[in-house]
Protein backbone atom coordinates (compact mmCIF):
# COMPACT_ATOMS: atom_id res chain seq x y z
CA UNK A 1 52.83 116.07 -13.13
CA UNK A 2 52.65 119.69 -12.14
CA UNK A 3 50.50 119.10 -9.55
CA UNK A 4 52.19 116.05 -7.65
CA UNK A 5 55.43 118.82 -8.25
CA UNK A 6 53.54 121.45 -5.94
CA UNK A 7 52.60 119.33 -3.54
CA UNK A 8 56.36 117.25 -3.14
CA UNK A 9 57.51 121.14 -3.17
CA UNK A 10 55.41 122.51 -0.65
CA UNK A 11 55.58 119.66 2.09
CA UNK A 12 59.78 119.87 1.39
CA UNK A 13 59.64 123.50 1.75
CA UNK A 14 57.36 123.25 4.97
CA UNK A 15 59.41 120.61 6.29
CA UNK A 16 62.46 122.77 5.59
CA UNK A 17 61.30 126.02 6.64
CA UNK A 18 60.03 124.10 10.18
CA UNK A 19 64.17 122.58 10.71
CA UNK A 20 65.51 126.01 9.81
CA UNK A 21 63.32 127.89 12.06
CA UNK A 22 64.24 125.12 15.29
CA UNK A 23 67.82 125.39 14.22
CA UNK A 24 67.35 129.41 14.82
CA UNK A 25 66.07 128.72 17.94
CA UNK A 26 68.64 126.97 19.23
CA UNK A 27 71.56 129.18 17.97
CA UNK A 28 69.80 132.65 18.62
CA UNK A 29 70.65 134.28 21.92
CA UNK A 30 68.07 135.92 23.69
CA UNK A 31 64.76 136.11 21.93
CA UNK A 32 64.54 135.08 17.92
CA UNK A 33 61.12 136.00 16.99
CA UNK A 34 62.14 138.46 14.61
CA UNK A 35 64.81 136.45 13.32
CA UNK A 36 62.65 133.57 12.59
CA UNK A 37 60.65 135.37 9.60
CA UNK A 38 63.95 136.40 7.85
CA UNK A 39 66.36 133.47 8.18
CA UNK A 40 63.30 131.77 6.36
CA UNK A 41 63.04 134.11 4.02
CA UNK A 42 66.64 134.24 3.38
CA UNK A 43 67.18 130.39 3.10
CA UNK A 44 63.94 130.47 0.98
CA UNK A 45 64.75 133.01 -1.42
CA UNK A 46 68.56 131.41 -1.52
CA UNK A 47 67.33 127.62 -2.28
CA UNK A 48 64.94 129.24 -5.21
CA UNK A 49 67.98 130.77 -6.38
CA UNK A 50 69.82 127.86 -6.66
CA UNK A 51 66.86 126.13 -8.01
CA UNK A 52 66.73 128.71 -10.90
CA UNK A 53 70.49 128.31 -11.74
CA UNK A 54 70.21 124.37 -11.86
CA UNK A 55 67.01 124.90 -13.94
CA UNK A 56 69.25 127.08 -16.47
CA UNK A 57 72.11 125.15 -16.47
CA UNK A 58 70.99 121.24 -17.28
CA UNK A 59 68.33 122.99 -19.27
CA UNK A 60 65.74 121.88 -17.26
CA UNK A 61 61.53 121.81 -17.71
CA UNK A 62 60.62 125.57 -16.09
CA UNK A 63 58.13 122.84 -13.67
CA UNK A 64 60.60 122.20 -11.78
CA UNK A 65 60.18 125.67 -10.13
CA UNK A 66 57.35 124.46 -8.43
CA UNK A 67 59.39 122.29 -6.28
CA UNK A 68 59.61 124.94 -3.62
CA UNK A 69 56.17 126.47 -3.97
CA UNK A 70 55.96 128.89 -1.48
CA UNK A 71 55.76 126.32 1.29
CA UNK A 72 59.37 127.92 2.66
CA UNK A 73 58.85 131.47 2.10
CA UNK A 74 57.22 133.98 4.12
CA UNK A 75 55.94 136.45 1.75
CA UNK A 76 52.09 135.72 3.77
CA UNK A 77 53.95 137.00 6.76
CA UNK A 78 55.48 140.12 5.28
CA UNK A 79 52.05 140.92 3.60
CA UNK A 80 50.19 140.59 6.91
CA UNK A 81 52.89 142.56 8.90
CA UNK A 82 52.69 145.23 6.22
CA UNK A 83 48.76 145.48 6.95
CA UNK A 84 48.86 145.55 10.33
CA UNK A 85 52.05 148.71 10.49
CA UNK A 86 49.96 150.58 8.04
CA UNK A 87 46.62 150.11 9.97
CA UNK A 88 48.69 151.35 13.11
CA UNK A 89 50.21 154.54 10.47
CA UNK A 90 53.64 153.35 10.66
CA UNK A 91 54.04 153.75 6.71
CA UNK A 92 57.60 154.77 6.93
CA UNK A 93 58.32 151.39 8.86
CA UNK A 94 56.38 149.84 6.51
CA UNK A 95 58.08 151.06 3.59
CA UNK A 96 61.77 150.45 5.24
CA UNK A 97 60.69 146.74 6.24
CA UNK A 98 59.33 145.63 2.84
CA UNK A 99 62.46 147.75 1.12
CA UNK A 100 64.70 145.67 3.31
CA UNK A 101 63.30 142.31 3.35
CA UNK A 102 62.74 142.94 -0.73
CA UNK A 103 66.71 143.75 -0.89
CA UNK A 104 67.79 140.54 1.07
CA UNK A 105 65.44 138.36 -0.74
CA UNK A 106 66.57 139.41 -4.15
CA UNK A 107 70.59 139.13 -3.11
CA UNK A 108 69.90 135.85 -1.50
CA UNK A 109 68.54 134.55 -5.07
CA UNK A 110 70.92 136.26 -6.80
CA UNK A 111 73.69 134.86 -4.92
CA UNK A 112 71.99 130.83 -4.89
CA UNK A 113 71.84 131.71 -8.86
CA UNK A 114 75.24 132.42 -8.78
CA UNK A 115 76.68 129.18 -6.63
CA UNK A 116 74.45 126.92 -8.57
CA UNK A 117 75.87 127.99 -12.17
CA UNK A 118 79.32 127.81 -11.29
């Protein structure tokens, strides 16, 4: 059961990380490159939230957190872009960018936690 979870949770989140990032693209003057990454991140780490606060209110199995897996966030991405600014000794760019996108993430599941309870 876990298993068929994981994998319905990462094609959904795949699928929905794909239509978020074209909807960016078509509502982000000039270029959105750099938007892409955190309006993913930011609808990822939202939906989880509101998948948490469903979970605690109608009591549910804690499974049912696999039903995003990962498949939506970009936490690959960060890691990645962390390497590389680090290789390249930008360690207080680094350090501002993971602060940052660590911030956002935890709001946005704070807040989904929030909506979903009420």
């Amino acid at each position: 059961m876990e298993l068929l979870l994981l994998i319905l949770g990462g094609a959904a989140g795949t699928l929905l990380r794909f239509f978020i990032e074209k909807g960016v693209l078509k509502v982000w003057p000039g270029d959105p490159a750099l938007w892409k990454p955190f309006t993913v991140r930011f609808a990822g780490c939202f939906t989880l939230g509101i998948l948490l606060g469903s979970v605690i209110v109608h009591d549910l199995p804690a499974t049912y957190y696999m039903l995003l897996g990962g498949g939506i966030t970009t936490f690959s991405i960060l890691g990645l872009q962390l390497v590389e600014m680090t290789g390249s000794w930008l360690y207080g760019v680094a350090g501002l960018r993971a602060f940052v996108r660590w911030l956002v993430g935890t709001g946005a599941a704070a807040v989904g936690v929030v909506v979903s309870m009420r």
